[in-house]
Each structure stands twice: as C-alpha cells, then as structure tokens.
C-alpha atoms as a PDB file:
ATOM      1  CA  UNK A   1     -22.984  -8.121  11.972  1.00  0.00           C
ATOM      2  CA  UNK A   2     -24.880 -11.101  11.043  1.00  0.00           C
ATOM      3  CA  UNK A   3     -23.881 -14.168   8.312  1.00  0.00           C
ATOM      4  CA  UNK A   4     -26.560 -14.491   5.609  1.00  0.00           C
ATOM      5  CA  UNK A   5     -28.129 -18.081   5.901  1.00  0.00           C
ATOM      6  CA  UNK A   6     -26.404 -19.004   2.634  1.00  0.00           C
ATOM      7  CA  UNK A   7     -23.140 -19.904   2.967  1.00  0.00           C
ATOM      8  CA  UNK A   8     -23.085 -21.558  -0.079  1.00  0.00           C
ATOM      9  CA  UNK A   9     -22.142 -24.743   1.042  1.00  0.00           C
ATOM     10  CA  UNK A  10     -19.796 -24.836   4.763  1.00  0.00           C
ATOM     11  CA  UNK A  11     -21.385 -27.445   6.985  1.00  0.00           C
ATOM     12  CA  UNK A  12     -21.549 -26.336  10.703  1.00  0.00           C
ATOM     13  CA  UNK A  13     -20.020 -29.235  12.668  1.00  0.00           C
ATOM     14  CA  UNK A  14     -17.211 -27.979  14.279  1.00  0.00           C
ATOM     15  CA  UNK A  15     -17.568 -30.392  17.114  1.00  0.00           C
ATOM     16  CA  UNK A  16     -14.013 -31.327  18.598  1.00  0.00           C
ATOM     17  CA  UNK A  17     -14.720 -35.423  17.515  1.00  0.00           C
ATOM     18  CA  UNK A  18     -14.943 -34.149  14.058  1.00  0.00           C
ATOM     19  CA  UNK A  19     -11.028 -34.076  13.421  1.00  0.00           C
ATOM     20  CA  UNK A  20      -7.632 -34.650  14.487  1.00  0.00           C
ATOM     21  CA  UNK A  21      -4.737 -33.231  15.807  1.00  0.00           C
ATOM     22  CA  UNK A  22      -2.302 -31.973  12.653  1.00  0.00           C
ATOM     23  CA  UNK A  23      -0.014 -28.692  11.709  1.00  0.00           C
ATOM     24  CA  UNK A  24      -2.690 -26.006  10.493  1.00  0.00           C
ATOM     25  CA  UNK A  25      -0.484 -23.226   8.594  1.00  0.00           C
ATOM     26  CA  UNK A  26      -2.104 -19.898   8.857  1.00  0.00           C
ATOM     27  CA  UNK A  27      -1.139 -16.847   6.546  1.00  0.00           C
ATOM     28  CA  UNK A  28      -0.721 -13.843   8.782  1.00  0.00           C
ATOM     29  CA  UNK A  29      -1.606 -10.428   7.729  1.00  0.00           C
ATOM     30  CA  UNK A  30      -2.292  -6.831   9.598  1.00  0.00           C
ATOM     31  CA  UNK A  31      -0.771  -4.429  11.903  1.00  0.00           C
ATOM     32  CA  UNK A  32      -3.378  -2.375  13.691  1.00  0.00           C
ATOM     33  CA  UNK A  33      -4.546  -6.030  14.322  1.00  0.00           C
ATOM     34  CA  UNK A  34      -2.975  -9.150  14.045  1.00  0.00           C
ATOM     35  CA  UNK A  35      -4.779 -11.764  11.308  1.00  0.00           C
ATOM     36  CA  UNK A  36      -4.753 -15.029  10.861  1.00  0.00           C
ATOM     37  CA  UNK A  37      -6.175 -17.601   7.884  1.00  0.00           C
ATOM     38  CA  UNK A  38      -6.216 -21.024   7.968  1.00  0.00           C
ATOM     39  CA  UNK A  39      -4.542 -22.686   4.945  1.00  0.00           C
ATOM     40  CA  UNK A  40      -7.950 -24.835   4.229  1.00  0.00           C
ATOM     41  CA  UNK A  41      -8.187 -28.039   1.656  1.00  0.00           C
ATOM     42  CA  UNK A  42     -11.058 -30.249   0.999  1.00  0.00           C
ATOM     43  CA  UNK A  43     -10.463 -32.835   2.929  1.00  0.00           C
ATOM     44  CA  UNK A  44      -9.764 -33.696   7.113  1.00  0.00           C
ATOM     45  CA  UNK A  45      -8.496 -32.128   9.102  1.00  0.00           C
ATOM     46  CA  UNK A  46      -7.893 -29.260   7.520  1.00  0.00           C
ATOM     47  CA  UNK A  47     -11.462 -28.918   5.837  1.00  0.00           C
ATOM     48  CA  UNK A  48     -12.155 -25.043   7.425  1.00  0.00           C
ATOM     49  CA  UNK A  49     -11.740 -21.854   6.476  1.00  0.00           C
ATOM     50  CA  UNK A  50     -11.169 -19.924   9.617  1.00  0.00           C
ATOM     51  CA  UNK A  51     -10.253 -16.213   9.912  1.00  0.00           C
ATOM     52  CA  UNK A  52      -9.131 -15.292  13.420  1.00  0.00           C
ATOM     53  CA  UNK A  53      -7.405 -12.077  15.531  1.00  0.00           C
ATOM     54  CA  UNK A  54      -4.253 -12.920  17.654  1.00  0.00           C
ATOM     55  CA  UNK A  55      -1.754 -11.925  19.631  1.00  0.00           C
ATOM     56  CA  UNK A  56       1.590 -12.685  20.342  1.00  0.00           C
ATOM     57  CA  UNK A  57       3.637 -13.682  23.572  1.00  0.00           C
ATOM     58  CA  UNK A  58       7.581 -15.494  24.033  1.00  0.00           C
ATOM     59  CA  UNK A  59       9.679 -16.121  26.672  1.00  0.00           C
ATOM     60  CA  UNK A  60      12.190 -13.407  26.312  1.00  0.00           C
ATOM     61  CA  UNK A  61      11.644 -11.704  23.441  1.00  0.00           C
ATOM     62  CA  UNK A  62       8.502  -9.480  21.721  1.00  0.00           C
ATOM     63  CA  UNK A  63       7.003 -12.006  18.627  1.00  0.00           C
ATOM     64  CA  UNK A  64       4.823  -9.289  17.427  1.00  0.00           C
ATOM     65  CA  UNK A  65       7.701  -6.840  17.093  1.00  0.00           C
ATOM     66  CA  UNK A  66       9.854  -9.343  15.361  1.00  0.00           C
ATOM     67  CA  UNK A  67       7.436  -9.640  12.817  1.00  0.00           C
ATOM     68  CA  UNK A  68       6.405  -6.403  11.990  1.00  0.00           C
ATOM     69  CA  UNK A  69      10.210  -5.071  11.953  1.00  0.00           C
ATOM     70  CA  UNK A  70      11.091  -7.981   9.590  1.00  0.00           C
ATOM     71  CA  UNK A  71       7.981  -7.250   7.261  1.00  0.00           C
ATOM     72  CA  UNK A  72       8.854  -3.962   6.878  1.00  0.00           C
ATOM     73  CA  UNK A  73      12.641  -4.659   6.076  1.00  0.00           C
ATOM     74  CA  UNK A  74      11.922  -7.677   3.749  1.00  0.00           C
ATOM     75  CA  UNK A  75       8.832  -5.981   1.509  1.00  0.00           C
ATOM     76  CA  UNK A  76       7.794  -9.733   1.609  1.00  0.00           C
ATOM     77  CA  UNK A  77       4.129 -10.214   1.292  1.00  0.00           C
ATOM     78  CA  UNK A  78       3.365 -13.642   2.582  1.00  0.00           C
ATOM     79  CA  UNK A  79       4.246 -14.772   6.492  1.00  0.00           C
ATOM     80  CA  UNK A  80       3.030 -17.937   7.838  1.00  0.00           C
ATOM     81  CA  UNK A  81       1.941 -19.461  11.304  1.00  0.00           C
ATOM     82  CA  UNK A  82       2.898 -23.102  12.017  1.00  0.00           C
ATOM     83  CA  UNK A  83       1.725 -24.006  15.610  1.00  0.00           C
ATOM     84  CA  UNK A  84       2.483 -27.773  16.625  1.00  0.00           C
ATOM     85  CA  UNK A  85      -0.226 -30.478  16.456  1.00  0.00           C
ATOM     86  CA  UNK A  86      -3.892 -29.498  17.564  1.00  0.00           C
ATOM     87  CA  UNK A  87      -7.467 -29.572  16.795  1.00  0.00           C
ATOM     88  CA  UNK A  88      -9.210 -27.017  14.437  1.00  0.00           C
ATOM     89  CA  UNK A  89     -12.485 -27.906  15.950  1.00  0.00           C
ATOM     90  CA  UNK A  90     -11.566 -27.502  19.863  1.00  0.00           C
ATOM     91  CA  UNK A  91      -9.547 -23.996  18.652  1.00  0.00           C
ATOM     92  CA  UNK A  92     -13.248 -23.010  17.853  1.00  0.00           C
ATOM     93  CA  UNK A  93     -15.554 -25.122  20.278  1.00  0.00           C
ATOM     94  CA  UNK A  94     -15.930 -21.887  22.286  1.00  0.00           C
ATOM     95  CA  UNK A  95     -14.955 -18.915  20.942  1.00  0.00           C
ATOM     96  CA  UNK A  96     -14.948 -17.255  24.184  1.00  0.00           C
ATOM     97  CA  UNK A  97     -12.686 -19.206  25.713  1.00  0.00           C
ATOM     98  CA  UNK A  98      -9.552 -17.296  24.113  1.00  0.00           C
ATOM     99  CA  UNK A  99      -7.592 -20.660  23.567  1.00  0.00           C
ATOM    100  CA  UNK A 100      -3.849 -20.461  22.597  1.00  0.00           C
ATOM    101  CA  UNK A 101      -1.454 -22.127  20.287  1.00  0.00           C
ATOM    102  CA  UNK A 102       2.371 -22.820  20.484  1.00  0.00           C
ATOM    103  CA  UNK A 103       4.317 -22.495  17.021  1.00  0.00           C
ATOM    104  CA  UNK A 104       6.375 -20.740  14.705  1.00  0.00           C
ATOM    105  CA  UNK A 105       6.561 -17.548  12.035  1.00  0.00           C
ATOM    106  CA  UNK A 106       8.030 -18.242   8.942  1.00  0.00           C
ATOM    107  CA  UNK A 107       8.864 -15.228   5.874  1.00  0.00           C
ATOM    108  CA  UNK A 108       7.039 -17.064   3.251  1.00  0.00           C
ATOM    109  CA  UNK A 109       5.126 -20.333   2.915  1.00  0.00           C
ATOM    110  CA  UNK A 110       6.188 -22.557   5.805  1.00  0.00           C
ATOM    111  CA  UNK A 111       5.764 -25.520   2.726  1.00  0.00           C
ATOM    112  CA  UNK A 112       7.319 -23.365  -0.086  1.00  0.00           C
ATOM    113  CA  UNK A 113      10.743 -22.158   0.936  1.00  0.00           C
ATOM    114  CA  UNK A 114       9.703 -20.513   4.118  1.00  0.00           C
ATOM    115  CA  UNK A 115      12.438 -19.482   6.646  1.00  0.00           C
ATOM    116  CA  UNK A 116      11.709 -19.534  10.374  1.00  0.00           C
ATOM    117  CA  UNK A 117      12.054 -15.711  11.911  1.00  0.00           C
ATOM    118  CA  UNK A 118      10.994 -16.772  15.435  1.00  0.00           C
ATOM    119  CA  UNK A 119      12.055 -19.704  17.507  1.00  0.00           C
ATOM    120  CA  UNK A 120       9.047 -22.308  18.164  1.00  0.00           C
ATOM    121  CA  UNK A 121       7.825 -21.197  21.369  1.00  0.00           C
ATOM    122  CA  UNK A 122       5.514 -18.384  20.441  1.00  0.00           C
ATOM    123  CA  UNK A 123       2.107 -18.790  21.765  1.00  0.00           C
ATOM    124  CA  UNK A 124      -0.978 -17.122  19.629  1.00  0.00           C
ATOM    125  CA  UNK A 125      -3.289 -16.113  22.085  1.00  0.00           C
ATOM    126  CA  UNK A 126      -6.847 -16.300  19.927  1.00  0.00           C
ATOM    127  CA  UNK A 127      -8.506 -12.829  20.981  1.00  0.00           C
ATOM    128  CA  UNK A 128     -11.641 -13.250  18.491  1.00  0.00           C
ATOM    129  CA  UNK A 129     -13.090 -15.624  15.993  1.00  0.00           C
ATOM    130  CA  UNK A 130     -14.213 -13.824  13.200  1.00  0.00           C
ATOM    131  CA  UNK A 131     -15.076 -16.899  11.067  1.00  0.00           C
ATOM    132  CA  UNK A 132     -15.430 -20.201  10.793  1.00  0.00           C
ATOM    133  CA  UNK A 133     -16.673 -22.548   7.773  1.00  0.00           C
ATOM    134  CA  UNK A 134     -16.477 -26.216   7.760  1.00  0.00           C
ATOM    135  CA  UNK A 135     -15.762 -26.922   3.754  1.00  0.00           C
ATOM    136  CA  UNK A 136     -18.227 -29.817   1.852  1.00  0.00           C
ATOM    137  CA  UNK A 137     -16.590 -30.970  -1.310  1.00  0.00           C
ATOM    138  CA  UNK A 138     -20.345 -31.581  -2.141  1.00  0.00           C
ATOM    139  CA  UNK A 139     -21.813 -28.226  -1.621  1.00  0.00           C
ATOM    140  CA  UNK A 140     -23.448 -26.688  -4.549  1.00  0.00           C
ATOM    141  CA  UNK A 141     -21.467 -24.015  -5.687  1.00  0.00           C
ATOM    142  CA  UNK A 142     -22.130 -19.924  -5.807  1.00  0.00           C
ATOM    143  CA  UNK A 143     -23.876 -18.227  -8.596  1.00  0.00           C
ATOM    144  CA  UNK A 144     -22.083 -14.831  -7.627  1.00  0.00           C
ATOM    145  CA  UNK A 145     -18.808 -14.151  -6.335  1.00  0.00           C
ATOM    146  CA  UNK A 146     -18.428 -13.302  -2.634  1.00  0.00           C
ATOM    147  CA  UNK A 147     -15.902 -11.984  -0.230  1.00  0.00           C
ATOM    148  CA  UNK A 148     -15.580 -11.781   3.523  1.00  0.00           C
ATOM    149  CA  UNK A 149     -14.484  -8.894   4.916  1.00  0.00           C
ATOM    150  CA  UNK A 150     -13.116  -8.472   8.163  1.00  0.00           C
ATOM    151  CA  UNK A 151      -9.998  -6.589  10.477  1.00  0.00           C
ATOM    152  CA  UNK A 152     -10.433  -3.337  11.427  1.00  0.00           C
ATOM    153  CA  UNK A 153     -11.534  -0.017   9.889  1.00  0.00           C
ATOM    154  CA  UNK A 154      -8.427   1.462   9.569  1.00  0.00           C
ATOM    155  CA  UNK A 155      -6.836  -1.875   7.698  1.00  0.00           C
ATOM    156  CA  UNK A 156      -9.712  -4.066   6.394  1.00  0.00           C
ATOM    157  CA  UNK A 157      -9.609  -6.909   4.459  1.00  0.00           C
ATOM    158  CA  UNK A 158     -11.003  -9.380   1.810  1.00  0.00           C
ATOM    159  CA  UNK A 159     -10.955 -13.013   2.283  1.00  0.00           C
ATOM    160  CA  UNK A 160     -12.818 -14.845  -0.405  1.00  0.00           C
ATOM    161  CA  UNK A 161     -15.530 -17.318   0.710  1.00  0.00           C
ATOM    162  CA  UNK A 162     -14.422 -21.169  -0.053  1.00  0.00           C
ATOM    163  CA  UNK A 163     -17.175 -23.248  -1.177  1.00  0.00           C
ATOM    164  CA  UNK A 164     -16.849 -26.347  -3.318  1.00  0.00           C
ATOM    165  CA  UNK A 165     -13.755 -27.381  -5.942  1.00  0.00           C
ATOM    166  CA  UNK A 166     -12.493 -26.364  -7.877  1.00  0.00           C
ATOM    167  CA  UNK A 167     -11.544 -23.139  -5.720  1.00  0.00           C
ATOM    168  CA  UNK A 168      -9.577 -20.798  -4.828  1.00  0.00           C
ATOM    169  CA  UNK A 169      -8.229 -18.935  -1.306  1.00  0.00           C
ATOM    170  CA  UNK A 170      -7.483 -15.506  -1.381  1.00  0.00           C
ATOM    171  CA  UNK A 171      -6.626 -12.781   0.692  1.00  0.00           C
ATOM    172  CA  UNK A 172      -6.133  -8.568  -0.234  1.00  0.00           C
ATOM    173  CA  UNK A 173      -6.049  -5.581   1.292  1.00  0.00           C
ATOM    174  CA  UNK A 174      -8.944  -3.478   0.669  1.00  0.00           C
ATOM    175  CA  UNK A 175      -9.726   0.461   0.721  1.00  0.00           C
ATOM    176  CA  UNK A 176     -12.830   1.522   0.705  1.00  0.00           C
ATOM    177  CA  UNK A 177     -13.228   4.244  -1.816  1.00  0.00           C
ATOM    178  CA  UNK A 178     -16.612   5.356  -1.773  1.00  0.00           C
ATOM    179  CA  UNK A 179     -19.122   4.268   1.377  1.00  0.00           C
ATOM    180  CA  UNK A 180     -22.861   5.442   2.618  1.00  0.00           C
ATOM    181  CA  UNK A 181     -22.025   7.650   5.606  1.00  0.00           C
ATOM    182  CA  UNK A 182     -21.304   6.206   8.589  1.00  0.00           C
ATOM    183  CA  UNK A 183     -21.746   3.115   7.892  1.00  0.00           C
ATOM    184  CA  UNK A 184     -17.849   1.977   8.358  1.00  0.00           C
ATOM    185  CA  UNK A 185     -17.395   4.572  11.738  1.00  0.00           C
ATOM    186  CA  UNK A 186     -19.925   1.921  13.287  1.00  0.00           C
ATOM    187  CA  UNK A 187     -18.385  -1.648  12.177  1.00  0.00           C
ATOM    188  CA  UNK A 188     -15.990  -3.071  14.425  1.00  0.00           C
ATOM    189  CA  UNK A 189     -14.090  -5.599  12.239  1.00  0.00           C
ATOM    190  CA  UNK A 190     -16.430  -8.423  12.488  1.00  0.00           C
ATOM    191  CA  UNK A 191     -17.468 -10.449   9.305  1.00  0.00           C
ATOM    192  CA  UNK A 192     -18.980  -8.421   6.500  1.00  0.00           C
ATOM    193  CA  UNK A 193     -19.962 -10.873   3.966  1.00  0.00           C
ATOM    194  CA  UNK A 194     -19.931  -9.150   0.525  1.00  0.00           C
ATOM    195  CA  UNK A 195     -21.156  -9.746  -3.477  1.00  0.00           C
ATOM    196  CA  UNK A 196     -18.981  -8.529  -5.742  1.00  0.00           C
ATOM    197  CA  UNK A 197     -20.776  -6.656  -8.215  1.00  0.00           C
ATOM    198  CA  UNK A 198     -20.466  -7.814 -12.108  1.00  0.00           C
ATOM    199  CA  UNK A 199     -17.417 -10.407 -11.935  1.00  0.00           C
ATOM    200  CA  UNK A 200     -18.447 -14.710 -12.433  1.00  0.00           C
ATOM    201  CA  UNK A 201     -18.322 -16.841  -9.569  1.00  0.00           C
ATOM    202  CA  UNK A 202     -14.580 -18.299 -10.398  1.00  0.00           C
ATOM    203  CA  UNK A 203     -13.068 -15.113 -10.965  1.00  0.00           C
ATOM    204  CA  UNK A 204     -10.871 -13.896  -8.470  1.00  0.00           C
ATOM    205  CA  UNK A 205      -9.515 -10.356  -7.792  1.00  0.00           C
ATOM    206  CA  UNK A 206      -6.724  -9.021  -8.337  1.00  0.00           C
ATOM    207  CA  UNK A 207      -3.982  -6.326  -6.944  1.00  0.00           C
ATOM    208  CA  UNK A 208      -5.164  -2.774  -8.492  1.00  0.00           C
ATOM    209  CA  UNK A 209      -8.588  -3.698  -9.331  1.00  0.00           C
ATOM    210  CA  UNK A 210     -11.554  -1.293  -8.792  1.00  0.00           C
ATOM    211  CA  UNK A 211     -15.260  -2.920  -7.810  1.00  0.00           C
ATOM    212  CA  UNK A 212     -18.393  -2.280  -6.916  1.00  0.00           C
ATOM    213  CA  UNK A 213     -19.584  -4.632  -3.809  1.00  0.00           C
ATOM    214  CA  UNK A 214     -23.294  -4.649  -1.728  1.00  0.00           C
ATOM    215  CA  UNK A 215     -23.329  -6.305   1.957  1.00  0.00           C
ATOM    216  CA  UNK A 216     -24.974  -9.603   1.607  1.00  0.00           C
ATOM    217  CA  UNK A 217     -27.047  -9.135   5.421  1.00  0.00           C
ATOM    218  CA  UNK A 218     -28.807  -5.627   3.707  1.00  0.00           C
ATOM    219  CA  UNK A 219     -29.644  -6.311   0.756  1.00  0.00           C
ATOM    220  CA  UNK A 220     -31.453  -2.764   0.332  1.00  0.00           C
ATOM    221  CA  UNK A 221     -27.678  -1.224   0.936  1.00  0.00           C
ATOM    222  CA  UNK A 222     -26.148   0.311  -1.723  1.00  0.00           C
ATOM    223  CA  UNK A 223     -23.079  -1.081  -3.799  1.00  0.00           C
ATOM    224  CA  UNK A 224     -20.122   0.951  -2.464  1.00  0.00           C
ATOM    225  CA  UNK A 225     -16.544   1.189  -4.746  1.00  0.00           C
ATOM    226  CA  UNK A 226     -13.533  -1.362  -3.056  1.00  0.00           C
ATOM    227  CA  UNK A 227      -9.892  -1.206  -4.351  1.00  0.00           C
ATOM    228  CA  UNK A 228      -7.477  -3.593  -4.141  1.00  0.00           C
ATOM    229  CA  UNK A 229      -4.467  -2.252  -3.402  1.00  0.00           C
ATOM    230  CA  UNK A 230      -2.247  -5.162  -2.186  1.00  0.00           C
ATOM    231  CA  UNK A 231      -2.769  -9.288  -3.163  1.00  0.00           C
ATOM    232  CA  UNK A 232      -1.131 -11.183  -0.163  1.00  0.00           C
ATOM    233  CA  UNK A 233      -1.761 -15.134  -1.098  1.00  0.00           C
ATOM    234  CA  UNK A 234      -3.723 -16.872  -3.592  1.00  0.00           C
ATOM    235  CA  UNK A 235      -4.024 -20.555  -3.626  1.00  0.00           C
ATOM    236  CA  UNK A 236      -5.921 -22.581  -6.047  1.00  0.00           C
ATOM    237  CA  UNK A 237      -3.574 -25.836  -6.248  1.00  0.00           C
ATOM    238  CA  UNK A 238      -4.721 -27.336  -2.750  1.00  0.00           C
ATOM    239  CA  UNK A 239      -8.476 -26.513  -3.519  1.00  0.00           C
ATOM    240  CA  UNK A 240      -8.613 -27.915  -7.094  1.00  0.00           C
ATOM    241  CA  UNK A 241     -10.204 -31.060  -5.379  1.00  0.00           C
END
C-alpha cells in the first residue's frame, strides 16, 4: 500500500555517502514476525526512522528461540538489537538485496541497564523494509497526529511517524476493534500510514486507549476503532532536539 506524498517532513536521501558507520540500537517486537525499529535522533548517523522484518541465524544455537522463550519468562516489554558498526543508508540502498547484520539481543535498553541474552554473533537477516524516513530537524511539523502501521494481520502494530523536535518515538501493539470488511484479510503487513482521529499533533497514545483512525492513502475510507492494548517503548529524551 502506497505512502501519502506528505511525510511531513523525512528527506529521501538515503544514499550510502550520506552517513557513517556507528551502533544503530533497534527495539525488537513480534512473534508471528520478527520487528525491528531503529532508535532514531536528529542528528547523523542515526537521523532515520526505519521499521524493518528480520530473522535470526547463530552458529550453534536458535537466536529466535532464545528470545521468544526469554520474553515469555521475563514479562519484560522492551528487547534491543545492537549489531556492530555499519551504515543505515547501505542497510537500505536496495531493499531487495536482503542485507544482514552481526550483533547482539539485550532484555532491556542496550544503553539503560540492558543485559546481553545472546552472544554477539547473531546475524539479522533483513527479509523486508517496511519503512524508511530520513529525519530533517527543519521540517515543518504535523497538524494531525499520525501513526504507521505495519507487521502482520494477526499481530499489527503502531509506530508513530517522527517528524521534527521536539518528538517523540513510540511503538504499541494494536487490535483492531472495528474494520470495513475485508479490508485487513487483504493487507499483508506493509506500511499503513494512519490519522488518528481527534487527539493534537504532540499527543501520544497510550496502553488501554480506544481511537478512532482513517488510512491516510484513502481518504474516502472510513475511520475504523484501534485499541491499544500493550505500550512497548516511548522515547522523547533523544528527540527533544
């Protein structure tokens, strides 16, 4: 499903001369399929928000498994993905290519008191981009509030759309409570950008609430009713500026 043209303010260089090699943390989320966010600020090299699908491969061992068994045990909401040094821009220079990265999962924020439950050869094989945004501290910023949604039908979720500071980075689960027929049997994960029906631009979401939301690439769709069940990060402290 198409982008709107308005992003709101995410440039689309992405050329591989544009940055520099550096640790990009990535919050992982998802079961049915396997999630990753980049942990985006302001400023380069880590100026993108990028949602991608994985999956997981060690010598000797099942990555994937390790995770989901210790998310399960340890009820902990956030897990992070620190791969060593590369480029944002050549992970994304061709999004066919299925490029790979060699790293680490950490319970928690790698930054914040993390703790390593993998060793640091794990290679993330990317299996599809969903999106990518190169972030303008300039941009002008959003007179509505928008999330992206993206994953799979049977686990979807919200990521909100970054534009200019102050902001914020957020990711929920999402059940869909009330939907035109067949309109979710015939989406296959890919970006849904949405407007979130009666909240400001600044306000964020939160775990429990009820909204009404309309797909941004029809606007003659009707709203549909989201919940919130489950808040997995929210960041506003590295996007302030």
């Amino acid at each position: 499903m198409p982008m709107p043209s308005d992003h709101g303010g995410h440039s689309s260089d992405t050329s591989p001369q544009s940055d520099h090699a550096a640790v990009h943390g990535m919050l992982m989320v998802g079961e049915t399929r396997l999630l990753m966010s980049h942990l985006p600020m302001f400023h380069s090299p880590h100026d993108y928000q990028i949602l991608l699908e994985t999956s997981l491969t060690a010598p000797g061992s099942d990555p994937l498994k390790t995770y989901l068994d210790d998310r399960k045990a340890s009820k902990s909401k956030i897990y992070t993905w620190v791969p060593t040094p590369f480029k944002l821009s050549a992970l994304v220079a061709d999004r066919s290519a299925h490029p790979t990265m060699v790293g680490t999962i950490f319970r928690g924020h790698f930054e914040r008191g993390g703790v390593p439950i993998t060793a640091n050869n794990v290679v993330a094989r990317v299996e599809r981009v969903f999106y990518v945004g190169r972030l303008d501290p300039k941009a002008r910023p959003l007179t509505e509030l928008r999330y992206l949604m993206f994953g799979s039908s049977a686990e979807p979720f919200l990521a909100h759309l970054i534009t200019c500071p102050p902001d914020f980075d957020q990711i929920l689960a999402a059940e869909i409570k009330a939907l035109p027929p067949g309109w979710l049997g015939a989406w296959d994960g890919g970006i849904v950008a949405l407007r979130i029906e009666g909240r400001s631009p600044g306000e964020t979401l939160r775990e429990g609430d009820q909204v009404q939301a309309t797909r941004l690439d029809d606007p003659a769709a009707e709203a549909f009713t989201m919940a919130m069940p489950t808040e997995y990060y929210l960041e506003t402290g590295d996007l302030a500026s």
